[in-house]
PDB file of N, CA and C in Angstrom:
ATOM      1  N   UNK A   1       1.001  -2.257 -34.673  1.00  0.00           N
ATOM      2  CA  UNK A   1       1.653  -2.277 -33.376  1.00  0.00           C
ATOM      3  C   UNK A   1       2.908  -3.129 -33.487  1.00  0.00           C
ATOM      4  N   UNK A   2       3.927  -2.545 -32.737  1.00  0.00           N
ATOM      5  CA  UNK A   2       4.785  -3.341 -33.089  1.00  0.00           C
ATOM      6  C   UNK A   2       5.490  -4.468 -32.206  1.00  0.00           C
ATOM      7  N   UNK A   3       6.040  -4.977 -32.514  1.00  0.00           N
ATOM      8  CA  UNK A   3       6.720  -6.092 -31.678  1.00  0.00           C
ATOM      9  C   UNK A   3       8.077  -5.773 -30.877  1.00  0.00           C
ATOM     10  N   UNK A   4       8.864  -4.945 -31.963  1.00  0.00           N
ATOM     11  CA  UNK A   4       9.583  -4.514 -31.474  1.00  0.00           C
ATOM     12  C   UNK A   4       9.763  -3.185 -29.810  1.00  0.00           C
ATOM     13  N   UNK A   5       8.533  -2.627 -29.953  1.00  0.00           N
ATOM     14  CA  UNK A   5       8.040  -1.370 -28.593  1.00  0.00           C
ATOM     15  C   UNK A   5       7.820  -2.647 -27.700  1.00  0.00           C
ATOM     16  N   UNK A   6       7.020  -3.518 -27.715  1.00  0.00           N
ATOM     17  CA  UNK A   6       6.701  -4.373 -27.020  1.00  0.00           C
ATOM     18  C   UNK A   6       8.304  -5.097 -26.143  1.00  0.00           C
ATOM     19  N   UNK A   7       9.283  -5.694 -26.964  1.00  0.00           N
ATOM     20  CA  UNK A   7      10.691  -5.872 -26.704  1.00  0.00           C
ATOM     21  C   UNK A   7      11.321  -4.896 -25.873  1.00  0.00           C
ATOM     22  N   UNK A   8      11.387  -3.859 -26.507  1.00  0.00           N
ATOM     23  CA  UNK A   8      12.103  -2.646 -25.835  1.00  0.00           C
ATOM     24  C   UNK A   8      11.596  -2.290 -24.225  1.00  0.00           C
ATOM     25  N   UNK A   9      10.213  -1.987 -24.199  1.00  0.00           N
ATOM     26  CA  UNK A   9       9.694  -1.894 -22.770  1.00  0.00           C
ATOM     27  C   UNK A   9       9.659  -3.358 -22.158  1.00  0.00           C
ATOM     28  N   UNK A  10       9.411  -4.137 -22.262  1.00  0.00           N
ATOM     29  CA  UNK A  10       9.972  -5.447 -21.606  1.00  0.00           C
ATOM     30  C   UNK A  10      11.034  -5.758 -21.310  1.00  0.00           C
ATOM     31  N   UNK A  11      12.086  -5.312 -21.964  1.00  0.00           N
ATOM     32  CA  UNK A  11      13.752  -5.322 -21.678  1.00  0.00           C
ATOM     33  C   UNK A  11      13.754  -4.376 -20.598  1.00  0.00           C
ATOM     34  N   UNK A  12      13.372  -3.183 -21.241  1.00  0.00           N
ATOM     35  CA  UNK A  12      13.702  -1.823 -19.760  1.00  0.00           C
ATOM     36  C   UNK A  12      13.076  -2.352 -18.720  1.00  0.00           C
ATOM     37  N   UNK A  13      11.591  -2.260 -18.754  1.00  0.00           N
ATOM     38  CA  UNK A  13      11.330  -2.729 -17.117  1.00  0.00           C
ATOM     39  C   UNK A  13      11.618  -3.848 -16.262  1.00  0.00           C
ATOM     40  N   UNK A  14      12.510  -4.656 -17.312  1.00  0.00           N
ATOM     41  CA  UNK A  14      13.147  -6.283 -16.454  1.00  0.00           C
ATOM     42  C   UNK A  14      14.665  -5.830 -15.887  1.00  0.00           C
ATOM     43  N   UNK A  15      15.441  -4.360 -16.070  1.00  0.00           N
ATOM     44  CA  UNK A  15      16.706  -4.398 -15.716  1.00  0.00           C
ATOM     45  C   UNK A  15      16.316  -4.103 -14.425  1.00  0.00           C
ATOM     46  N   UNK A  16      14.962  -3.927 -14.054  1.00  0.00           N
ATOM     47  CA  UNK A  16      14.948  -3.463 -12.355  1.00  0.00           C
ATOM     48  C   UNK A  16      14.974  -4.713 -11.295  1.00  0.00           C
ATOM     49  N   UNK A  17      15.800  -4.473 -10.644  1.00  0.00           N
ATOM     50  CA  UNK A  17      15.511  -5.966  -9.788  1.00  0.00           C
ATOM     51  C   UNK A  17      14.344  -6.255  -9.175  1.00  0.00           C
ATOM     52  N   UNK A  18      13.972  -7.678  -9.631  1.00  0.00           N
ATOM     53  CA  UNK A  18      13.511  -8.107  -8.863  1.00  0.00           C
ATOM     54  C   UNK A  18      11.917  -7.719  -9.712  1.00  0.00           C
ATOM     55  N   UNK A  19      11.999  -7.659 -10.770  1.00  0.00           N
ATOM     56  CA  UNK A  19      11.126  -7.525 -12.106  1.00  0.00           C
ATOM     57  C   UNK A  19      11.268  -7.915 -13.392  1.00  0.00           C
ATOM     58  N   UNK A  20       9.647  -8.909 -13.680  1.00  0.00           N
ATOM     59  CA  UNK A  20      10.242  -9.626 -15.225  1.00  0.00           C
ATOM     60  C   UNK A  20       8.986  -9.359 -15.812  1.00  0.00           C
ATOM     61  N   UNK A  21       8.731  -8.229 -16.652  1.00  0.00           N
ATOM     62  CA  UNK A  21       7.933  -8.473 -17.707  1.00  0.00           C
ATOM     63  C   UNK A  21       8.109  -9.074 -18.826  1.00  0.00           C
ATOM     64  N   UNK A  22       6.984  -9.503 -19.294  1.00  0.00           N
ATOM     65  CA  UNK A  22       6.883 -10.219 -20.513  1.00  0.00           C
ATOM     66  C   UNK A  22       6.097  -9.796 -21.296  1.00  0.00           C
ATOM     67  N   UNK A  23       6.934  -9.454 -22.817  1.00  0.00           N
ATOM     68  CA  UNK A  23       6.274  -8.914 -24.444  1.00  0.00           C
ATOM     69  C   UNK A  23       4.541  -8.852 -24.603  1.00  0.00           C
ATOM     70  N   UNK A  24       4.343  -9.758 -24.173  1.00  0.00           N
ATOM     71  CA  UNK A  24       2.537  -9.802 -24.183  1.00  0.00           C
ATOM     72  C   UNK A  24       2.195 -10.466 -23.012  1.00  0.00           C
ATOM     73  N   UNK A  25       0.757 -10.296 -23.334  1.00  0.00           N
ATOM     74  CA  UNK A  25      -0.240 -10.705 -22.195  1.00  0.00           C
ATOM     75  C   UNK A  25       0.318 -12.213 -21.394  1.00  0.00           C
ATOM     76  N   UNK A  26       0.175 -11.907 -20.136  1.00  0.00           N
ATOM     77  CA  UNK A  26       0.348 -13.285 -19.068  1.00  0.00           C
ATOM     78  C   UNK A  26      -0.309 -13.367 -17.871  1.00  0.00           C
ATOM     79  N   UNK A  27      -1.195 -14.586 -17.237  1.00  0.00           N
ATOM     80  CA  UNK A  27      -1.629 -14.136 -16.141  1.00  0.00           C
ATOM     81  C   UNK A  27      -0.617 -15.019 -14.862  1.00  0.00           C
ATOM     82  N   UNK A  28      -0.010 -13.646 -14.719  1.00  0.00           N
ATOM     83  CA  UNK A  28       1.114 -14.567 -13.527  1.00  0.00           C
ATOM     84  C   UNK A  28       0.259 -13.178 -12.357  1.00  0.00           C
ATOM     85  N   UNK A  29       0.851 -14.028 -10.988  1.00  0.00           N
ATOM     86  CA  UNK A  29       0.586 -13.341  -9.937  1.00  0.00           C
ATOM     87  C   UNK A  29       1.604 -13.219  -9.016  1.00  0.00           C
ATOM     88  N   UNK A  30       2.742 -13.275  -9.043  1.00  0.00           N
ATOM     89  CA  UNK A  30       3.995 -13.013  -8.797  1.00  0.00           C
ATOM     90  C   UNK A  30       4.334 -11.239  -8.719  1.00  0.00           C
ATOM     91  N   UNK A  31       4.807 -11.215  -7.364  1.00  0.00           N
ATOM     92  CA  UNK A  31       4.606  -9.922  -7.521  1.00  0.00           C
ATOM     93  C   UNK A  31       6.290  -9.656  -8.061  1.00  0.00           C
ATOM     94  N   UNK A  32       6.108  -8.853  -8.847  1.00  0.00           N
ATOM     95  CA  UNK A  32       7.585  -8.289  -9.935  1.00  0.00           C
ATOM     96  C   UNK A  32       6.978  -8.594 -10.785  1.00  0.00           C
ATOM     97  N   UNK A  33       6.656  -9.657 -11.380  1.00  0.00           N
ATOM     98  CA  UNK A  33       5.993 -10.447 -12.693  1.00  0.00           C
ATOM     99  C   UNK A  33       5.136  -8.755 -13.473  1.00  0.00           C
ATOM    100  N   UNK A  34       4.958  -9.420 -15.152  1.00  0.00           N
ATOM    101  CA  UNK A  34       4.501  -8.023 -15.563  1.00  0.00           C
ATOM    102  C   UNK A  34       4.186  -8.487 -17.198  1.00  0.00           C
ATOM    103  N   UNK A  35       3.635  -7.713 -17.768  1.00  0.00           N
ATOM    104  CA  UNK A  35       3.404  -7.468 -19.112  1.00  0.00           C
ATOM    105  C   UNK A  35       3.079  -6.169 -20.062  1.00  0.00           C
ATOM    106  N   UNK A  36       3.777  -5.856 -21.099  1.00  0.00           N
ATOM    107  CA  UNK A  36       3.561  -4.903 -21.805  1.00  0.00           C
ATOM    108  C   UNK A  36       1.858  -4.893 -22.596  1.00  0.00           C
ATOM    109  N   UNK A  37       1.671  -3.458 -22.331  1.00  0.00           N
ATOM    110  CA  UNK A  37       0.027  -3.798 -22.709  1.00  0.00           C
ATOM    111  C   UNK A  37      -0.055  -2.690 -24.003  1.00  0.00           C
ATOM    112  N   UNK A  38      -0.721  -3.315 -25.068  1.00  0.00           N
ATOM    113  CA  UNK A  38      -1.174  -1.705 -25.943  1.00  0.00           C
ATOM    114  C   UNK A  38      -2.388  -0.928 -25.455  1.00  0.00           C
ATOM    115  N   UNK A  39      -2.203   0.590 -25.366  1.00  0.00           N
ATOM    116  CA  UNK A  39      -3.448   1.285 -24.585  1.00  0.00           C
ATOM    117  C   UNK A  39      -4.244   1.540 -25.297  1.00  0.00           C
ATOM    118  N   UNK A  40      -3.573   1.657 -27.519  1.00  0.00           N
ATOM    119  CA  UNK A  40      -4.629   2.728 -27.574  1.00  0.00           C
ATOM    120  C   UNK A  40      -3.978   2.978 -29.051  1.00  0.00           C
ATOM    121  N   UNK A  41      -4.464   3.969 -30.043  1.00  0.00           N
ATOM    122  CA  UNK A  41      -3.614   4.857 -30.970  1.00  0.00           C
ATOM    123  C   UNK A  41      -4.099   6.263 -31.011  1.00  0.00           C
ATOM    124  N   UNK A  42      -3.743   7.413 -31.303  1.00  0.00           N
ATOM    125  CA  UNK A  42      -4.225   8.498 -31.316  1.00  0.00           C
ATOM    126  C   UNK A  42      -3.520   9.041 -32.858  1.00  0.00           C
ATOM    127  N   UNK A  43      -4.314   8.870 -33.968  1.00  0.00           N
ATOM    128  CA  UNK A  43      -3.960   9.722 -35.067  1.00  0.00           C
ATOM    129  C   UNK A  43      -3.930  10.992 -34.762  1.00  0.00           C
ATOM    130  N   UNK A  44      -2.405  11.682 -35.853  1.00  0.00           N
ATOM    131  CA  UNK A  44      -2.133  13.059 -35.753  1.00  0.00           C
ATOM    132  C   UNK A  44      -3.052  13.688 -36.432  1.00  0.00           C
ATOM    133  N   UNK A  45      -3.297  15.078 -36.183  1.00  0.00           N
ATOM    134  CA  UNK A  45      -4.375  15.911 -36.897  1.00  0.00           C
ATOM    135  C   UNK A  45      -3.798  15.858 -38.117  1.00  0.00           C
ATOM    136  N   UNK A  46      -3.079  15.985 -38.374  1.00  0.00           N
ATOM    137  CA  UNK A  46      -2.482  16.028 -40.044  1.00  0.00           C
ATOM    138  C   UNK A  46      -3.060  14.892 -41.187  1.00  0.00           C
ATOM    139  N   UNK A  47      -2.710  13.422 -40.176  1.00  0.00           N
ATOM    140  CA  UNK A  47      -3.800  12.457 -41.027  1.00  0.00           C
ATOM    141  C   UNK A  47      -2.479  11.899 -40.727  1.00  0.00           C
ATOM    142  N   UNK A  48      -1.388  11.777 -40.803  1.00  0.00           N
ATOM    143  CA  UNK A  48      -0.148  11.159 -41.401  1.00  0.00           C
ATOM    144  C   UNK A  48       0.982  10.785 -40.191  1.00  0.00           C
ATOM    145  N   UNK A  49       0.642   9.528 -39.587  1.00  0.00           N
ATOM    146  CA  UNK A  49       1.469   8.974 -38.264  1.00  0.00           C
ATOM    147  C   UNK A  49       0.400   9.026 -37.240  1.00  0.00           C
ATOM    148  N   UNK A  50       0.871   9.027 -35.824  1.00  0.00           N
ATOM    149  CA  UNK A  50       0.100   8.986 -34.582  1.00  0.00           C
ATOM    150  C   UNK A  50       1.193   8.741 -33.597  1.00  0.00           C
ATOM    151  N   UNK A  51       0.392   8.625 -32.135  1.00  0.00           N
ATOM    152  CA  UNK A  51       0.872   8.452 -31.106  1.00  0.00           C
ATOM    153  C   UNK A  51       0.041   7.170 -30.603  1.00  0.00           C
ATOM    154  N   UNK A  52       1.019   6.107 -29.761  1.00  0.00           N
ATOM    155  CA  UNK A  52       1.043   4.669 -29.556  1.00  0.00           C
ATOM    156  C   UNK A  52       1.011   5.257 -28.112  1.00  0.00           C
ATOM    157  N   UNK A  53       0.070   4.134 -27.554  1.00  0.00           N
ATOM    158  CA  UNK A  53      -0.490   4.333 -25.954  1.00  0.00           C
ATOM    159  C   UNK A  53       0.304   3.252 -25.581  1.00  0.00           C
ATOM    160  N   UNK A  54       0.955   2.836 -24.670  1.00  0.00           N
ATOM    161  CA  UNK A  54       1.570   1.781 -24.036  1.00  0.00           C
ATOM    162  C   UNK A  54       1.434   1.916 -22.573  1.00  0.00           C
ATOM    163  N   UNK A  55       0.963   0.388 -21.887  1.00  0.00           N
ATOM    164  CA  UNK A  55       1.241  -0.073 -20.582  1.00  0.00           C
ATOM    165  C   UNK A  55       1.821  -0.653 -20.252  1.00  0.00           C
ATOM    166  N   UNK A  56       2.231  -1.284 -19.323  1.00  0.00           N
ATOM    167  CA  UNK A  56       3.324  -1.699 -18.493  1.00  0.00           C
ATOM    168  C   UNK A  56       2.498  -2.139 -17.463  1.00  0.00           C
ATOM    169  N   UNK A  57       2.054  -3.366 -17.305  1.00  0.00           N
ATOM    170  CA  UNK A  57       1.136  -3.726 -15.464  1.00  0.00           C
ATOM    171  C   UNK A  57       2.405  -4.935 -15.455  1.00  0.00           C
ATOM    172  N   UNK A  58       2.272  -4.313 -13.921  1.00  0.00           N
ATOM    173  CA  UNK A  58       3.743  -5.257 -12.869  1.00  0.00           C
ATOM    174  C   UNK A  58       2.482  -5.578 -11.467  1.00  0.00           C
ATOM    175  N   UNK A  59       2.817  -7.009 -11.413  1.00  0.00           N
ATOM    176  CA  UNK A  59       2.213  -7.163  -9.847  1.00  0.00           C
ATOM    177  C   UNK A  59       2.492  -6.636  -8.990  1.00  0.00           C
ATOM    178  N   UNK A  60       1.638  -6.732  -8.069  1.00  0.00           N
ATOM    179  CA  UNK A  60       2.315  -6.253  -6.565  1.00  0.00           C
ATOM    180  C   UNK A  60       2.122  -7.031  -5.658  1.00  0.00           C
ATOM    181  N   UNK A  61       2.793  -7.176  -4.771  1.00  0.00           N
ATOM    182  CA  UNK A  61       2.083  -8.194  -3.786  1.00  0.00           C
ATOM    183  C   UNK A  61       0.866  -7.623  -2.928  1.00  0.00           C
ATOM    184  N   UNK A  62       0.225  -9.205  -2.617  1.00  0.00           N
ATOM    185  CA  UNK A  62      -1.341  -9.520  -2.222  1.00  0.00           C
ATOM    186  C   UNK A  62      -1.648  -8.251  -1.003  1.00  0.00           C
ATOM    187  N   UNK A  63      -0.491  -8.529  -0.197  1.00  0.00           N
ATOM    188  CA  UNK A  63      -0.948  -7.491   1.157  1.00  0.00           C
ATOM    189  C   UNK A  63      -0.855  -5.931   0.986  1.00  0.00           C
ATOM    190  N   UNK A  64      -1.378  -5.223   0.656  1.00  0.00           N
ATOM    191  CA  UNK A  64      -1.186  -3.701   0.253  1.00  0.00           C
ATOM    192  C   UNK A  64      -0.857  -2.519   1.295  1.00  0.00           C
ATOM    193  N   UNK A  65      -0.029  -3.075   2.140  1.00  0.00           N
ATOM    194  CA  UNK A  65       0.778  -2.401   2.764  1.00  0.00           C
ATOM    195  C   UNK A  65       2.187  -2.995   2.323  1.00  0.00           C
ATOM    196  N   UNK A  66       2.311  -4.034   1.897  1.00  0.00           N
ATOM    197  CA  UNK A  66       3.700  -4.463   1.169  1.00  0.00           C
ATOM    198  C   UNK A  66       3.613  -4.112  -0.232  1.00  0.00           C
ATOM    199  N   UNK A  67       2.477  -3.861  -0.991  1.00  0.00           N
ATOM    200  CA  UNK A  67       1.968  -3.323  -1.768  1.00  0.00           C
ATOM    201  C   UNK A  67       2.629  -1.907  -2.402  1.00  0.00           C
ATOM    202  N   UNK A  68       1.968  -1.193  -1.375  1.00  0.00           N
ATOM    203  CA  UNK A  68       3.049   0.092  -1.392  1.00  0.00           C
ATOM    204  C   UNK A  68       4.492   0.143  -0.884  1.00  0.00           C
ATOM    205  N   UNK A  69       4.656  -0.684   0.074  1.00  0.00           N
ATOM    206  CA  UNK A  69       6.320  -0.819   0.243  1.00  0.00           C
ATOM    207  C   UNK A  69       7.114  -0.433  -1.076  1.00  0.00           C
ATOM    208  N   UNK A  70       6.459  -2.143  -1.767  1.00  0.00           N
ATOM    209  CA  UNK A  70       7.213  -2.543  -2.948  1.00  0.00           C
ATOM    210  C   UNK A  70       7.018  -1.217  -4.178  1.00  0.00           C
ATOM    211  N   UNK A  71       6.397  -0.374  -4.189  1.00  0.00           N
ATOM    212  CA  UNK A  71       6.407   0.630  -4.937  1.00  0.00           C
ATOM    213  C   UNK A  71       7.199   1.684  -4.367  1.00  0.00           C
ATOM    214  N   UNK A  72       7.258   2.366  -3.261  1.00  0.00           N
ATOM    215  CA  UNK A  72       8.416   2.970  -2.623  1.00  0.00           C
ATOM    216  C   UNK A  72       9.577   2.568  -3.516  1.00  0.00           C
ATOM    217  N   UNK A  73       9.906   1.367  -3.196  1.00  0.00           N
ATOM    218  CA  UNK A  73      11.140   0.775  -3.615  1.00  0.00           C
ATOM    219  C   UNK A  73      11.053   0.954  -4.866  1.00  0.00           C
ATOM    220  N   UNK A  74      10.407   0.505  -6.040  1.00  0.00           N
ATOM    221  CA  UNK A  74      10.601   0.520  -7.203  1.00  0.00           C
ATOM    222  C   UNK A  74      10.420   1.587  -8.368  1.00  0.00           C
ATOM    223  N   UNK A  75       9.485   1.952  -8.011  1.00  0.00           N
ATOM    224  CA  UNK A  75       8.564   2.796  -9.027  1.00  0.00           C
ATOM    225  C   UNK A  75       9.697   3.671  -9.441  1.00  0.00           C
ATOM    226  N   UNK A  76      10.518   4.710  -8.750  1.00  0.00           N
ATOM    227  CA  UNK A  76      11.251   5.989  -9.261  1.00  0.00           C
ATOM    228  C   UNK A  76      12.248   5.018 -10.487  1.00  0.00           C
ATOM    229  N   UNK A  77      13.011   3.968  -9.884  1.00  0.00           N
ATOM    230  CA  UNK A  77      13.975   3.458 -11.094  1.00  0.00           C
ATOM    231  C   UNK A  77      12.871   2.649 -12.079  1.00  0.00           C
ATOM    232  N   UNK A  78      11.551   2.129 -12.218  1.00  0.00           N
ATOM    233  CA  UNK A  78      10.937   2.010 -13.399  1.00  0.00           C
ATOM    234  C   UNK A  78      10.167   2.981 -14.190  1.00  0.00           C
ATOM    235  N   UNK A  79      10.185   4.077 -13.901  1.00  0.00           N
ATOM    236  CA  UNK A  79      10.071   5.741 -14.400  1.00  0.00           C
ATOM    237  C   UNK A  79      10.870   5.726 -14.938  1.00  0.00           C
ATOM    238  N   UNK A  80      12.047   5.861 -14.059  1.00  0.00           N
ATOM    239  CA  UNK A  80      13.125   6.044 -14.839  1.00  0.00           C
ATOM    240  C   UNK A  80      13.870   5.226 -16.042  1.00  0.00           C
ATOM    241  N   UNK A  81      13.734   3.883 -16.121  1.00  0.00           N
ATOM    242  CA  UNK A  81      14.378   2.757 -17.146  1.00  0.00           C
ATOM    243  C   UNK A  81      13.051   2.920 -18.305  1.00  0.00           C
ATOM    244  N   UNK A  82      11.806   3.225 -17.778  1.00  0.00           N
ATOM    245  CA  UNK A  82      10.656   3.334 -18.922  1.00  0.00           C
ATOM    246  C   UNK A  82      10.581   4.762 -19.525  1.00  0.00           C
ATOM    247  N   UNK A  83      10.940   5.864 -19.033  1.00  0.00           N
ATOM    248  CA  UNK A  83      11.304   7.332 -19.644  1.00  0.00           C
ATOM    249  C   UNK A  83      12.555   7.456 -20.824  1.00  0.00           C
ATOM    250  N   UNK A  84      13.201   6.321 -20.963  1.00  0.00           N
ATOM    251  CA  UNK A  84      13.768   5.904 -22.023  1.00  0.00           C
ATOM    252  C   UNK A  84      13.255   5.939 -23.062  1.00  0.00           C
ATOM    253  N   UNK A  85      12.421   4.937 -23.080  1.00  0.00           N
ATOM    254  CA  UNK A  85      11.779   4.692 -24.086  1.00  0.00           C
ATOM    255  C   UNK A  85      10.264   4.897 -24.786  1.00  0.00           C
ATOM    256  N   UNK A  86       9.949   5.981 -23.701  1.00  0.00           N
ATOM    257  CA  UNK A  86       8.257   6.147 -24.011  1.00  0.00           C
ATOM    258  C   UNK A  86       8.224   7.374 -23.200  1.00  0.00           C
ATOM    259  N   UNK A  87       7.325   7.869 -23.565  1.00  0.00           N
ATOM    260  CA  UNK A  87       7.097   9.148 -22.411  1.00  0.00           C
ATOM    261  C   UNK A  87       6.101   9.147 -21.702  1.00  0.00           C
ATOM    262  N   UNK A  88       6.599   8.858 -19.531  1.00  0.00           N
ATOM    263  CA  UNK A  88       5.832   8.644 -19.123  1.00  0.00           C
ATOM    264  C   UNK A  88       4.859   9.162 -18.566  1.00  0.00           C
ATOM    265  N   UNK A  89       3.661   8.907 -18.497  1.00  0.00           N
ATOM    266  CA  UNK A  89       2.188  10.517 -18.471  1.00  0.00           C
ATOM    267  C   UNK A  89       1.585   9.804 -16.921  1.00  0.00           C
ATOM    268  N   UNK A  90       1.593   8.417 -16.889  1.00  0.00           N
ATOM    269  CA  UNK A  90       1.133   7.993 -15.651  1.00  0.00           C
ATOM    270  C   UNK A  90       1.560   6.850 -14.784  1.00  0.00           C
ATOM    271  N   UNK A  91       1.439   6.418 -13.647  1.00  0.00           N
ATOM    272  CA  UNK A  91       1.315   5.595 -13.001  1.00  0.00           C
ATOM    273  C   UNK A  91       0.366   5.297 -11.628  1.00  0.00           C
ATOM    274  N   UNK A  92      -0.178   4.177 -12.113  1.00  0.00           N
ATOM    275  CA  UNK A  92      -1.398   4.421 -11.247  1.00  0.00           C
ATOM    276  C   UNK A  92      -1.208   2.713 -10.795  1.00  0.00           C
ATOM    277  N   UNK A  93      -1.877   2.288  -9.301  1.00  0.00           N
ATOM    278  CA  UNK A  93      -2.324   1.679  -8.751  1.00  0.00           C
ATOM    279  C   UNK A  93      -3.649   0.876  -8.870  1.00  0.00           C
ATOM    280  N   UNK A  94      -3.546  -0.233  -9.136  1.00  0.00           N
ATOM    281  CA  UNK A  94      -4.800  -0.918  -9.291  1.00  0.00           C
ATOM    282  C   UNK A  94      -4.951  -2.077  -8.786  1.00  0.00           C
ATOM    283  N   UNK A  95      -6.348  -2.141  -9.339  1.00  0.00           N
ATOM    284  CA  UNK A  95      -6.746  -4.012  -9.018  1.00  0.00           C
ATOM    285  C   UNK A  95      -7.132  -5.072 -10.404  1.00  0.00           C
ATOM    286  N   UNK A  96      -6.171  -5.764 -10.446  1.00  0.00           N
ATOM    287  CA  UNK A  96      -6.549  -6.846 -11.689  1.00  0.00           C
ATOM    288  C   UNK A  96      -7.442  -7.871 -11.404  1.00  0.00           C
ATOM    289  N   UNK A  97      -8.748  -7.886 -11.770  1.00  0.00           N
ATOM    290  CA  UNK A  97      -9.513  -9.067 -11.711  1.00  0.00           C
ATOM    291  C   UNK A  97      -9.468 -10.310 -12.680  1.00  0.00           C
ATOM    292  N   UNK A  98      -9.207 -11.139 -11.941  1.00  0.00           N
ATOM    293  CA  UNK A  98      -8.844 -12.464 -12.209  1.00  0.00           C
ATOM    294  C   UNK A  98     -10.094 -13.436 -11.814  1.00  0.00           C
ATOM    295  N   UNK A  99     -10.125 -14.582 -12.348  1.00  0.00           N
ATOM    296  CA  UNK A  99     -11.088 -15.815 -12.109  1.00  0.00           C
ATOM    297  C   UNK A  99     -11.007 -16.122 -10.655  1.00  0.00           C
ATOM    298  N   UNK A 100      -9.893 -15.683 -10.329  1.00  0.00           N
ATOM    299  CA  UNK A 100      -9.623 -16.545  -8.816  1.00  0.00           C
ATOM    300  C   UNK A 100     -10.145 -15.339  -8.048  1.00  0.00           C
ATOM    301  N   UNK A 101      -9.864 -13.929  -7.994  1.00  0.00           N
ATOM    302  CA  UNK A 101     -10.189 -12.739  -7.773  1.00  0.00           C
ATOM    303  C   UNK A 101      -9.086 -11.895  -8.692  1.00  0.00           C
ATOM    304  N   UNK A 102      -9.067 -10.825  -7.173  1.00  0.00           N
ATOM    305  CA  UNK A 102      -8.026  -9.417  -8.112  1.00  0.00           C
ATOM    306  C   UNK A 102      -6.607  -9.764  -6.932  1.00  0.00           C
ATOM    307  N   UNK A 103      -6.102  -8.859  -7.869  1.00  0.00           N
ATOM    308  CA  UNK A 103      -4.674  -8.866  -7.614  1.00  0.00           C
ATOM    309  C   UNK A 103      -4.184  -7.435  -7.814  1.00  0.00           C
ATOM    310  N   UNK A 104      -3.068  -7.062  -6.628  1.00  0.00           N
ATOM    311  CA  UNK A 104      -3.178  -4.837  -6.801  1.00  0.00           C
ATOM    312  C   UNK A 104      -2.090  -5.579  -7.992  1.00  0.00           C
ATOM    313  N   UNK A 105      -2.061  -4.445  -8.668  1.00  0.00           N
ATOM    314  CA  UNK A 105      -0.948  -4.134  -9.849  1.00  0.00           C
ATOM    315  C   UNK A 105      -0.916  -2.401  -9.979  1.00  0.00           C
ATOM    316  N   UNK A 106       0.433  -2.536 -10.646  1.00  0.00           N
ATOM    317  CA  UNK A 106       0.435  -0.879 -11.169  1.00  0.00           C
ATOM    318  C   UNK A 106       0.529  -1.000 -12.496  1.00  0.00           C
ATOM    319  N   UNK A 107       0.199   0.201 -13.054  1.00  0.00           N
ATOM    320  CA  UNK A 107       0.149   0.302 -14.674  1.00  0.00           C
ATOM    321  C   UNK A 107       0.459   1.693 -14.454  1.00  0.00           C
ATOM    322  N   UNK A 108       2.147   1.342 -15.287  1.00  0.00           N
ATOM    323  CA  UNK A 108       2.905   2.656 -15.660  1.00  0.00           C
ATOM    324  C   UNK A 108       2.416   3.277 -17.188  1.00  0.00           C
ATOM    325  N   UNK A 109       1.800   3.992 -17.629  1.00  0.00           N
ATOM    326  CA  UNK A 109       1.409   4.244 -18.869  1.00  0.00           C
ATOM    327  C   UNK A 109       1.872   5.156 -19.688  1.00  0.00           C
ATOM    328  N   UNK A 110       2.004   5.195 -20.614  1.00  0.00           N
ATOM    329  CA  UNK A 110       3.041   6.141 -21.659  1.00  0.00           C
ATOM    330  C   UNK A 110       2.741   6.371 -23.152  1.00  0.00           C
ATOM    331  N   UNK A 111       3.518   7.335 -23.499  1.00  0.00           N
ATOM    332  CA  UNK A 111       3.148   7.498 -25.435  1.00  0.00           C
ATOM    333  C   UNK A 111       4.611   7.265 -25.946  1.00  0.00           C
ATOM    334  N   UNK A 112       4.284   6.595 -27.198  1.00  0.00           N
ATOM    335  CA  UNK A 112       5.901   6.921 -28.184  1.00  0.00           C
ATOM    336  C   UNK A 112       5.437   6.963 -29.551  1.00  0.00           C
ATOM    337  N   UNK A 113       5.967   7.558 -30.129  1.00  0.00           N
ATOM    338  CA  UNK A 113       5.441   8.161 -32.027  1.00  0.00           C
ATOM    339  C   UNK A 113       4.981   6.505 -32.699  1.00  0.00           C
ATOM    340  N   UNK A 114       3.926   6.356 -33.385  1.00  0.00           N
ATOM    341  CA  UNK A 114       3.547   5.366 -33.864  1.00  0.00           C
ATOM    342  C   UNK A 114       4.991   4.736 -34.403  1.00  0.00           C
ATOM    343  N   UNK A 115       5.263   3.717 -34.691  1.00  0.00           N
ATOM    344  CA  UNK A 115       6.594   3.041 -35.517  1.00  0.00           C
ATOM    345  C   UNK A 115       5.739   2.465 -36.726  1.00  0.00           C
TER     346      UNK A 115
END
């Protein structure tokens, strides 16, 4: 896995305002706040390379009617700055459980050719 995919989608999804992911794992609760996640690998039938699963979880804020606001607002230009660099298959809505509790987040999810 590389460090560098990790860089690249952390750069793209921070040009959106008012959003800062970070290369690896963090537990912030800030809604914009974010981290690049690995999903996964899927070897090619051939035997030779694969496809790299990548996430993307961005907070959202606590109240989930601002929740979805803040996705209104964002989501189409982080599709769009993350379709750059990965190809995107999902975005979904969730809940991150934390020690303290959960927190909604989204996880934009995607493939790019193993590196």
């Amino acid at each position: 896995m590389s460090l560098i995919v990790r860089q690249v989608l952390a750069a793209a999804a921070s040009t959106v305002e008012g959003v800062d992911v970070a290369q690896r794992f963090r537990q912030a609760t800030k809604p914009g706040s974010g981290m690049v996640r690995f999903g996964g690998w899927t070897r090619s039938t051939n035997g030779f390379g694969g496809v790299n699963t990548w996430q993307v979880w961005i907070v959202l804020p606590q109240d989930l009617a601002a929740a979805e606001s803040w996705l209104d607002d964002h989501v189409d230009e982080l599709v769009e700055v993350l379709s750059r660099e990965m190809v995107v298959a999902t975005v979904t809505p969730q809940q991150w459980a934390l020690d303290t509790g959960t927190v909604p987040i989204v996880v934009i999810e995607g493939t790019r050719e193993q590196e």
